[in-house]
PDB file of N, CA and C in Angstrom:
ATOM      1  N   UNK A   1       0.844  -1.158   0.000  1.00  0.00           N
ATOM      2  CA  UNK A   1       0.000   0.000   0.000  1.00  0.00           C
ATOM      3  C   UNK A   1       0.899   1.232   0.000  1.00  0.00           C
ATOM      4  N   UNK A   2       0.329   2.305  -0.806  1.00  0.00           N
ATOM      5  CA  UNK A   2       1.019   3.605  -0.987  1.00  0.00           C
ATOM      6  C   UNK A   2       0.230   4.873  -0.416  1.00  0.00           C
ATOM      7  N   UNK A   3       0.949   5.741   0.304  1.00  0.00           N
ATOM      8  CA  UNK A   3       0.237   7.004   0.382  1.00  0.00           C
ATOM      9  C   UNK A   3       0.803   7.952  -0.249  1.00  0.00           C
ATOM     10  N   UNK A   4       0.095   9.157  -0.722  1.00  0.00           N
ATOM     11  CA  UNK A   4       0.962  10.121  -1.422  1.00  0.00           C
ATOM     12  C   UNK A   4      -0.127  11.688  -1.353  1.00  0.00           C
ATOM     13  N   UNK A   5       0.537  12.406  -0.946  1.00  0.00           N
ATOM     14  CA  UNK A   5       0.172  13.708  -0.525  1.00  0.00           C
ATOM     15  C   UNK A   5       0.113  14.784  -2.082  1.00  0.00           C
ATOM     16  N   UNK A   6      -0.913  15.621  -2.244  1.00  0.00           N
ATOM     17  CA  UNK A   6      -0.976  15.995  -3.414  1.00  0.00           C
ATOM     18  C   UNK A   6       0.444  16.428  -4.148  1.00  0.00           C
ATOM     19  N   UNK A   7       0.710  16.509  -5.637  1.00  0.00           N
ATOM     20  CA  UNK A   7       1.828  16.617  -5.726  1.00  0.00           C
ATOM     21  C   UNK A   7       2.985  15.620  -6.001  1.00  0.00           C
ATOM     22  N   UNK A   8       2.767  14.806  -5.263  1.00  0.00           N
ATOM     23  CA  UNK A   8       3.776  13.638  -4.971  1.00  0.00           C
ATOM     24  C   UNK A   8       3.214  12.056  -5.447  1.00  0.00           C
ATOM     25  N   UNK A   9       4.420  11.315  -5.930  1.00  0.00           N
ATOM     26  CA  UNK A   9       4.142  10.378  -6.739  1.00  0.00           C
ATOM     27  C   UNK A   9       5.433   9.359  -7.026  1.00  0.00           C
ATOM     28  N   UNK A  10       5.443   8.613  -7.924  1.00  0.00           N
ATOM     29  CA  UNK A  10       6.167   7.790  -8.206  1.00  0.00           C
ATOM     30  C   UNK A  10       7.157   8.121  -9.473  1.00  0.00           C
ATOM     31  N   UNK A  11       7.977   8.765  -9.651  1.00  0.00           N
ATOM     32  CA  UNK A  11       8.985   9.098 -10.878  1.00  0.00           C
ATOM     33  C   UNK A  11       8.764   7.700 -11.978  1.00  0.00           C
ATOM     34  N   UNK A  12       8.841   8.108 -13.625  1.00  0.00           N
ATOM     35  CA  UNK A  12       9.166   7.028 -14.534  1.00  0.00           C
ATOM     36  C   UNK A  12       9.982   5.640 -14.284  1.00  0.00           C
ATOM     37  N   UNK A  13       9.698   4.370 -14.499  1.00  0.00           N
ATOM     38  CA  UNK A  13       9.936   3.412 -13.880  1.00  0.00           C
ATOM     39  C   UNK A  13       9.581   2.426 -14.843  1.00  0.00           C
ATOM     40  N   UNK A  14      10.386   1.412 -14.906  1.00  0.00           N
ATOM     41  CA  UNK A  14       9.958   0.079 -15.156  1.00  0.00           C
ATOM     42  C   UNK A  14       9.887  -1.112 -14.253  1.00  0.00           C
ATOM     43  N   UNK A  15       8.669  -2.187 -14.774  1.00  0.00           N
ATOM     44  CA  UNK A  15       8.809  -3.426 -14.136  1.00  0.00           C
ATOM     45  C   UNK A  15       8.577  -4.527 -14.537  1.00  0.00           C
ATOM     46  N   UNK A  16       9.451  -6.142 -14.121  1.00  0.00           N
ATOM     47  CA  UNK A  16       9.237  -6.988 -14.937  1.00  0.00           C
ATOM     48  C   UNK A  16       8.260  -7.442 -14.740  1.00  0.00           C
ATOM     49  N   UNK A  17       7.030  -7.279 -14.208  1.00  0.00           N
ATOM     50  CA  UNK A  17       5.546  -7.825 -14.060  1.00  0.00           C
ATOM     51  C   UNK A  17       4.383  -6.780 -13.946  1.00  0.00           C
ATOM     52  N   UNK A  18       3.447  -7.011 -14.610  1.00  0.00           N
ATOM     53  CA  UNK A  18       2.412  -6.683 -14.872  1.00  0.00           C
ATOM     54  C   UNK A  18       2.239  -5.997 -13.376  1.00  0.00           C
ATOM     55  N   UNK A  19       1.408  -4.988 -13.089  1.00  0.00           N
ATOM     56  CA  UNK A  19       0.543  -4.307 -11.808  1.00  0.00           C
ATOM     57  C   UNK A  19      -0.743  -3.987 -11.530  1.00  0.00           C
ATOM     58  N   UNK A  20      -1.329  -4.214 -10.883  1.00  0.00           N
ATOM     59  CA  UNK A  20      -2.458  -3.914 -10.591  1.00  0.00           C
ATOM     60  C   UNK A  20      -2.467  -2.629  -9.401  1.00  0.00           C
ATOM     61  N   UNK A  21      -3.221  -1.502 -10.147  1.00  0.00           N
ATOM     62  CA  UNK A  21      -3.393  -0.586  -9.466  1.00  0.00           C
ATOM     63  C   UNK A  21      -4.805  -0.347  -8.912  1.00  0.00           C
ATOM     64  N   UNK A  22      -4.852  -0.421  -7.324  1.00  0.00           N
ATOM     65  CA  UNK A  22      -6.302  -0.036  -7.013  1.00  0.00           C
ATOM     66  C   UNK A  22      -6.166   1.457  -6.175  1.00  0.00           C
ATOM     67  N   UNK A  23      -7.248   2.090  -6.453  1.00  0.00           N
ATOM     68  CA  UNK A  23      -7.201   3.425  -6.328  1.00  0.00           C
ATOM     69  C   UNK A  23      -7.835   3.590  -4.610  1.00  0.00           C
ATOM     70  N   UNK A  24      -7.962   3.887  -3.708  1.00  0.00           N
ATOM     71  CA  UNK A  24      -8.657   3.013  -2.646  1.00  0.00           C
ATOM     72  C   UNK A  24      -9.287   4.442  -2.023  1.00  0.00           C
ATOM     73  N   UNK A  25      -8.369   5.355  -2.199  1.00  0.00           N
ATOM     74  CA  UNK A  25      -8.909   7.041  -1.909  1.00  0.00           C
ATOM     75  C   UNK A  25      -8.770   8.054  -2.831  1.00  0.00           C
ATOM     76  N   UNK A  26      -9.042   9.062  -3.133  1.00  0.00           N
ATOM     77  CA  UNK A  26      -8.412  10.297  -3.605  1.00  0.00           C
ATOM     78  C   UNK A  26      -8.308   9.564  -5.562  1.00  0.00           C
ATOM     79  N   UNK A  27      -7.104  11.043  -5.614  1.00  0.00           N
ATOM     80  CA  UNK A  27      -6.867  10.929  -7.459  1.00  0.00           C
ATOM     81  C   UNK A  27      -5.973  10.965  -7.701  1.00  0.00           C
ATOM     82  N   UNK A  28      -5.332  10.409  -8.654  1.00  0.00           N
ATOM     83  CA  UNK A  28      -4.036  10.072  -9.311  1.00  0.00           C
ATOM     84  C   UNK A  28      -3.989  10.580 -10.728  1.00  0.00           C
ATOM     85  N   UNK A  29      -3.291  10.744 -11.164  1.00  0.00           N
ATOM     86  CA  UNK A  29      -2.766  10.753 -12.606  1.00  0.00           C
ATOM     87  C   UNK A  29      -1.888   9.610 -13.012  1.00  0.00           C
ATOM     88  N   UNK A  30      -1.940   8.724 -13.607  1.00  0.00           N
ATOM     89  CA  UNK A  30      -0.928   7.517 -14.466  1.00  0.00           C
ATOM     90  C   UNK A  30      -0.751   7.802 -15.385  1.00  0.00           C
ATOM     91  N   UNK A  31       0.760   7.862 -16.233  1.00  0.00           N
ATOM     92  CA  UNK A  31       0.918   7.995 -17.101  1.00  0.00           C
ATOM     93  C   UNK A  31       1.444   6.621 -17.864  1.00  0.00           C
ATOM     94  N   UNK A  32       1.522   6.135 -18.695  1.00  0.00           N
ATOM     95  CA  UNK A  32       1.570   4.877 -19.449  1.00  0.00           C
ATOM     96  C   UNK A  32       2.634   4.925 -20.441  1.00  0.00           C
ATOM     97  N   UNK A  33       3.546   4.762 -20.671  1.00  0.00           N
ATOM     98  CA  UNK A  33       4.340   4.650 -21.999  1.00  0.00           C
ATOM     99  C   UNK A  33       3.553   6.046 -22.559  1.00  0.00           C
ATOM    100  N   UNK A  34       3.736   6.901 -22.134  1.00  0.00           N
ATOM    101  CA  UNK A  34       3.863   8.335 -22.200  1.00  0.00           C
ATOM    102  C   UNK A  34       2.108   9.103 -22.523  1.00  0.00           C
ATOM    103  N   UNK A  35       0.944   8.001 -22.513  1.00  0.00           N
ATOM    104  CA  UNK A  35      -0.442   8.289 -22.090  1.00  0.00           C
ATOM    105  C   UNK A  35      -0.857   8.577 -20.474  1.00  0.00           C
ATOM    106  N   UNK A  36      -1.645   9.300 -20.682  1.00  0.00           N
ATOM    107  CA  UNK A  36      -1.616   9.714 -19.026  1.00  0.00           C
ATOM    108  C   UNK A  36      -3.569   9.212 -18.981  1.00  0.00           C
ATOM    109  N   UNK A  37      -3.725   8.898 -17.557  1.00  0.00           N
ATOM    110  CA  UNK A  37      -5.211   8.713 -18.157  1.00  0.00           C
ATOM    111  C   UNK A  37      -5.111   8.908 -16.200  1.00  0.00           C
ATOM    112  N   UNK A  38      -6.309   9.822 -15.326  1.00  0.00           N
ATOM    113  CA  UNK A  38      -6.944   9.812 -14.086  1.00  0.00           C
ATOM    114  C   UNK A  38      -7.522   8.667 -13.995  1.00  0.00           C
ATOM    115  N   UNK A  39      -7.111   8.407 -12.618  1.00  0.00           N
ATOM    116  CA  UNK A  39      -7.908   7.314 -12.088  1.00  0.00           C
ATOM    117  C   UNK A  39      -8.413   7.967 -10.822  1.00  0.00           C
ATOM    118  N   UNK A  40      -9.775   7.327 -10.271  1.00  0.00           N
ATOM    119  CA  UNK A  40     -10.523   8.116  -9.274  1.00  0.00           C
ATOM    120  C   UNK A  40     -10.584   6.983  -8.305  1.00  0.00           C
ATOM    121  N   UNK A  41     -10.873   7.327  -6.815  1.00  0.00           N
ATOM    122  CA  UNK A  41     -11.411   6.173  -5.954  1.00  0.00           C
ATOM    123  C   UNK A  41     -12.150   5.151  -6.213  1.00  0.00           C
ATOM    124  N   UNK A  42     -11.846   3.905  -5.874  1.00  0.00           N
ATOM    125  CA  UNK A  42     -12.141   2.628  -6.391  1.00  0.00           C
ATOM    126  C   UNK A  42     -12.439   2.640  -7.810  1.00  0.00           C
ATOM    127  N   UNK A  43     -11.058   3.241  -8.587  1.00  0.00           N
ATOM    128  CA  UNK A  43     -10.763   2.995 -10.135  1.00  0.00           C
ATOM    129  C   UNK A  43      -9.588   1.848  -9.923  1.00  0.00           C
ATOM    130  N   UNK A  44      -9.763   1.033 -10.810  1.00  0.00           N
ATOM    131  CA  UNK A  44      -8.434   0.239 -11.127  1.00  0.00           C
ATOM    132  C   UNK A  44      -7.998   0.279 -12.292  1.00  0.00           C
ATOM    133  N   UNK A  45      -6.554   0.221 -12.447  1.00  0.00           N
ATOM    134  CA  UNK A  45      -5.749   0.241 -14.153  1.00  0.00           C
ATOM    135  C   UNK A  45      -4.210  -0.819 -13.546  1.00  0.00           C
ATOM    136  N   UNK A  46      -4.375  -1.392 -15.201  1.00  0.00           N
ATOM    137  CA  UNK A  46      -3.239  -1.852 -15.177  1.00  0.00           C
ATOM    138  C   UNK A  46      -1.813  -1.378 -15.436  1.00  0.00           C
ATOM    139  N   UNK A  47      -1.252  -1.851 -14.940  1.00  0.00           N
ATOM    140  CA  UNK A  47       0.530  -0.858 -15.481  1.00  0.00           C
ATOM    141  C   UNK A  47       1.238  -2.234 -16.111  1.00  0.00           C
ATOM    142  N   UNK A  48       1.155  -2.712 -17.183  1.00  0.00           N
ATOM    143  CA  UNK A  48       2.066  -3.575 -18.495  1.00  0.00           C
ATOM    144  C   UNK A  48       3.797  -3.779 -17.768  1.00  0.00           C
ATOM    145  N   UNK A  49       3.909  -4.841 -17.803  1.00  0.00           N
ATOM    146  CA  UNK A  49       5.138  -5.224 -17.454  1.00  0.00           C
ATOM    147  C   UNK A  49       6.154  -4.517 -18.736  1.00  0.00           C
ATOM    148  N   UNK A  50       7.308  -4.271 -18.237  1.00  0.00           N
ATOM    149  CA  UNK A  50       8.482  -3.596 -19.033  1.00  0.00           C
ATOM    150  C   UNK A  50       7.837  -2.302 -19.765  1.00  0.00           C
ATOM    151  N   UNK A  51       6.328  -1.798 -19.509  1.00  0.00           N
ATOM    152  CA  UNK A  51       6.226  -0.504 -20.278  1.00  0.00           C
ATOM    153  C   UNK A  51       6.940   0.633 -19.000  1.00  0.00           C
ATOM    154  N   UNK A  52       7.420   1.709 -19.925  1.00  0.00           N
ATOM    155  CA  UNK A  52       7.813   2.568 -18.423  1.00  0.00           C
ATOM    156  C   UNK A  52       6.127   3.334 -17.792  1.00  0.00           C
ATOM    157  N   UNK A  53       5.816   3.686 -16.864  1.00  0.00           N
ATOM    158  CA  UNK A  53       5.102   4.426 -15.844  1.00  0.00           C
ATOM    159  C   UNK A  53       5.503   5.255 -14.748  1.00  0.00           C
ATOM    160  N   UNK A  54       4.194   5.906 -14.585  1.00  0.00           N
ATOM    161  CA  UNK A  54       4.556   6.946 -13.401  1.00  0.00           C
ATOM    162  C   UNK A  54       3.225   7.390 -12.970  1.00  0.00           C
ATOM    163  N   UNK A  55       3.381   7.503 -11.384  1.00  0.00           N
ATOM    164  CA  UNK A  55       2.076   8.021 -10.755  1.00  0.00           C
ATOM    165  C   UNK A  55       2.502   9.468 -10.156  1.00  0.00           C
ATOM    166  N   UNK A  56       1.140  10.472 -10.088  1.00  0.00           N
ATOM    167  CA  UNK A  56       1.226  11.547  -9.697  1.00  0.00           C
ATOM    168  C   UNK A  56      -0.025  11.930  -8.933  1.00  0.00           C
ATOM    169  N   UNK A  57       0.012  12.374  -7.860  1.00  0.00           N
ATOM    170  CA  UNK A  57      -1.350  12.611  -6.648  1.00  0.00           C
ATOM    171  C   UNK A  57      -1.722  13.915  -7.288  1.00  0.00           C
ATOM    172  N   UNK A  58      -3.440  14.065  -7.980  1.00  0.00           N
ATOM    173  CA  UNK A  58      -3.989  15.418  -7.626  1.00  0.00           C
ATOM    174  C   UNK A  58      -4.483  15.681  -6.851  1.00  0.00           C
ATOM    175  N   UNK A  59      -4.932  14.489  -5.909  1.00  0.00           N
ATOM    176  CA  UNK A  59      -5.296  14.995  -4.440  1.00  0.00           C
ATOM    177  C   UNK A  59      -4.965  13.649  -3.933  1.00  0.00           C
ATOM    178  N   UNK A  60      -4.665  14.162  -2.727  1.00  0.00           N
ATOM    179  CA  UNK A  60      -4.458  13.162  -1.222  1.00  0.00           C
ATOM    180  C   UNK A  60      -4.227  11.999  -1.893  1.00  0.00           C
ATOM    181  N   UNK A  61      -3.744  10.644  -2.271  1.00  0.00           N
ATOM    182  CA  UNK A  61      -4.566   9.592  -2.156  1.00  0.00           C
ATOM    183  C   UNK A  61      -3.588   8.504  -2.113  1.00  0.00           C
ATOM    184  N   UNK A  62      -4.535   7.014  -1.619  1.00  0.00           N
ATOM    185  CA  UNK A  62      -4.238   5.942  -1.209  1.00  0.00           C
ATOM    186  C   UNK A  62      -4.160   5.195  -2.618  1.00  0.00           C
ATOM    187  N   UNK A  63      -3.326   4.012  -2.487  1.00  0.00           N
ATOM    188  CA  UNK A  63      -3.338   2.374  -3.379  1.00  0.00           C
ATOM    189  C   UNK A  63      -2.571   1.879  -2.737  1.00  0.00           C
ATOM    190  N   UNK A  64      -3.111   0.737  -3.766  1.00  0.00           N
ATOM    191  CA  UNK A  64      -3.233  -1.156  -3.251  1.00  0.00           C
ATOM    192  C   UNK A  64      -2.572  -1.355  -4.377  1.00  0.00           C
ATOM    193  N   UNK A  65      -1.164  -1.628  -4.818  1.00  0.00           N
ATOM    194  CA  UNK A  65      -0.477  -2.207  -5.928  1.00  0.00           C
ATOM    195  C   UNK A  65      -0.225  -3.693  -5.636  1.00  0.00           C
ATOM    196  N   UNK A  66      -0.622  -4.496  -6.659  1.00  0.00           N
ATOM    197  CA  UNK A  66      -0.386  -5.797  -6.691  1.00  0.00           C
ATOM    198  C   UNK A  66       0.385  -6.039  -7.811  1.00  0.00           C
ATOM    199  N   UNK A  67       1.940  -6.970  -7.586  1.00  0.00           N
ATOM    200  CA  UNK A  67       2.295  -7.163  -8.963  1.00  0.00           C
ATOM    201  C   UNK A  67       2.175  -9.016  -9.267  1.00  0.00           C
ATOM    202  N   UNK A  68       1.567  -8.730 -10.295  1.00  0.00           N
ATOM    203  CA  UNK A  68       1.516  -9.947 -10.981  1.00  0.00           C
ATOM    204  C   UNK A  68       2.243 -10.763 -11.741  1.00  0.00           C
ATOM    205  N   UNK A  69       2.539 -11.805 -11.200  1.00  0.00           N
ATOM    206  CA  UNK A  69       3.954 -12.700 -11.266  1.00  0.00           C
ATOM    207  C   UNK A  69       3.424 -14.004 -11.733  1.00  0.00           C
ATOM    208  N   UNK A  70       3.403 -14.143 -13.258  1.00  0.00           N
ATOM    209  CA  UNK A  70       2.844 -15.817 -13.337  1.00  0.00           C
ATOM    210  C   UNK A  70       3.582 -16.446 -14.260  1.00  0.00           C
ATOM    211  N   UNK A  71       3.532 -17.932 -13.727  1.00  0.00           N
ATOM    212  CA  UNK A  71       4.416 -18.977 -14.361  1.00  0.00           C
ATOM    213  C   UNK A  71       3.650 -19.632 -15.022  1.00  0.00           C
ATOM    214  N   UNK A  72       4.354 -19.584 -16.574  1.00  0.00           N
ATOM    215  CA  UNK A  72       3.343 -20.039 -17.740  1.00  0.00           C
ATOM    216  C   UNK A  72       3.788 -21.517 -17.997  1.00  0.00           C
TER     217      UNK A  72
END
């Protein structure tokens, strides 16, 4: 779980597994391999393994990141 105070966020990043983002309070901005799309309280989006991302608080808010790790 993440908190993040307006303003504040997660800098560009990669990862080798897929994420699940749940939005649990407040608003975010995600940006995607350079698409940005709001997510609102109890919004969920995925973040694509090896695409780069980044989160940014427009207000207050909480998540629930799950990364998804599966053996094919």
């Amino acid at each position: 779980m993440f908190a993040f105070k307006e303003g504040q966020g997660l800098s560009e990043h990669t990862a080798p597994y897929d994420a699940l983002v749940h939005i649990l309070e407040g608003e975010a901005e995600v940006t995607i391999s350079g698409k940005t799309t709001q997510v609102k309280e109890g919004e969920v989006i995925i973040l694509p393994a090896n695409k780069p991302h980044a989160l940014k608080a427009i207000k207050r808010f909480k998540m629930l990141l799950t990364m998804i790790r599966s053996k094919l």
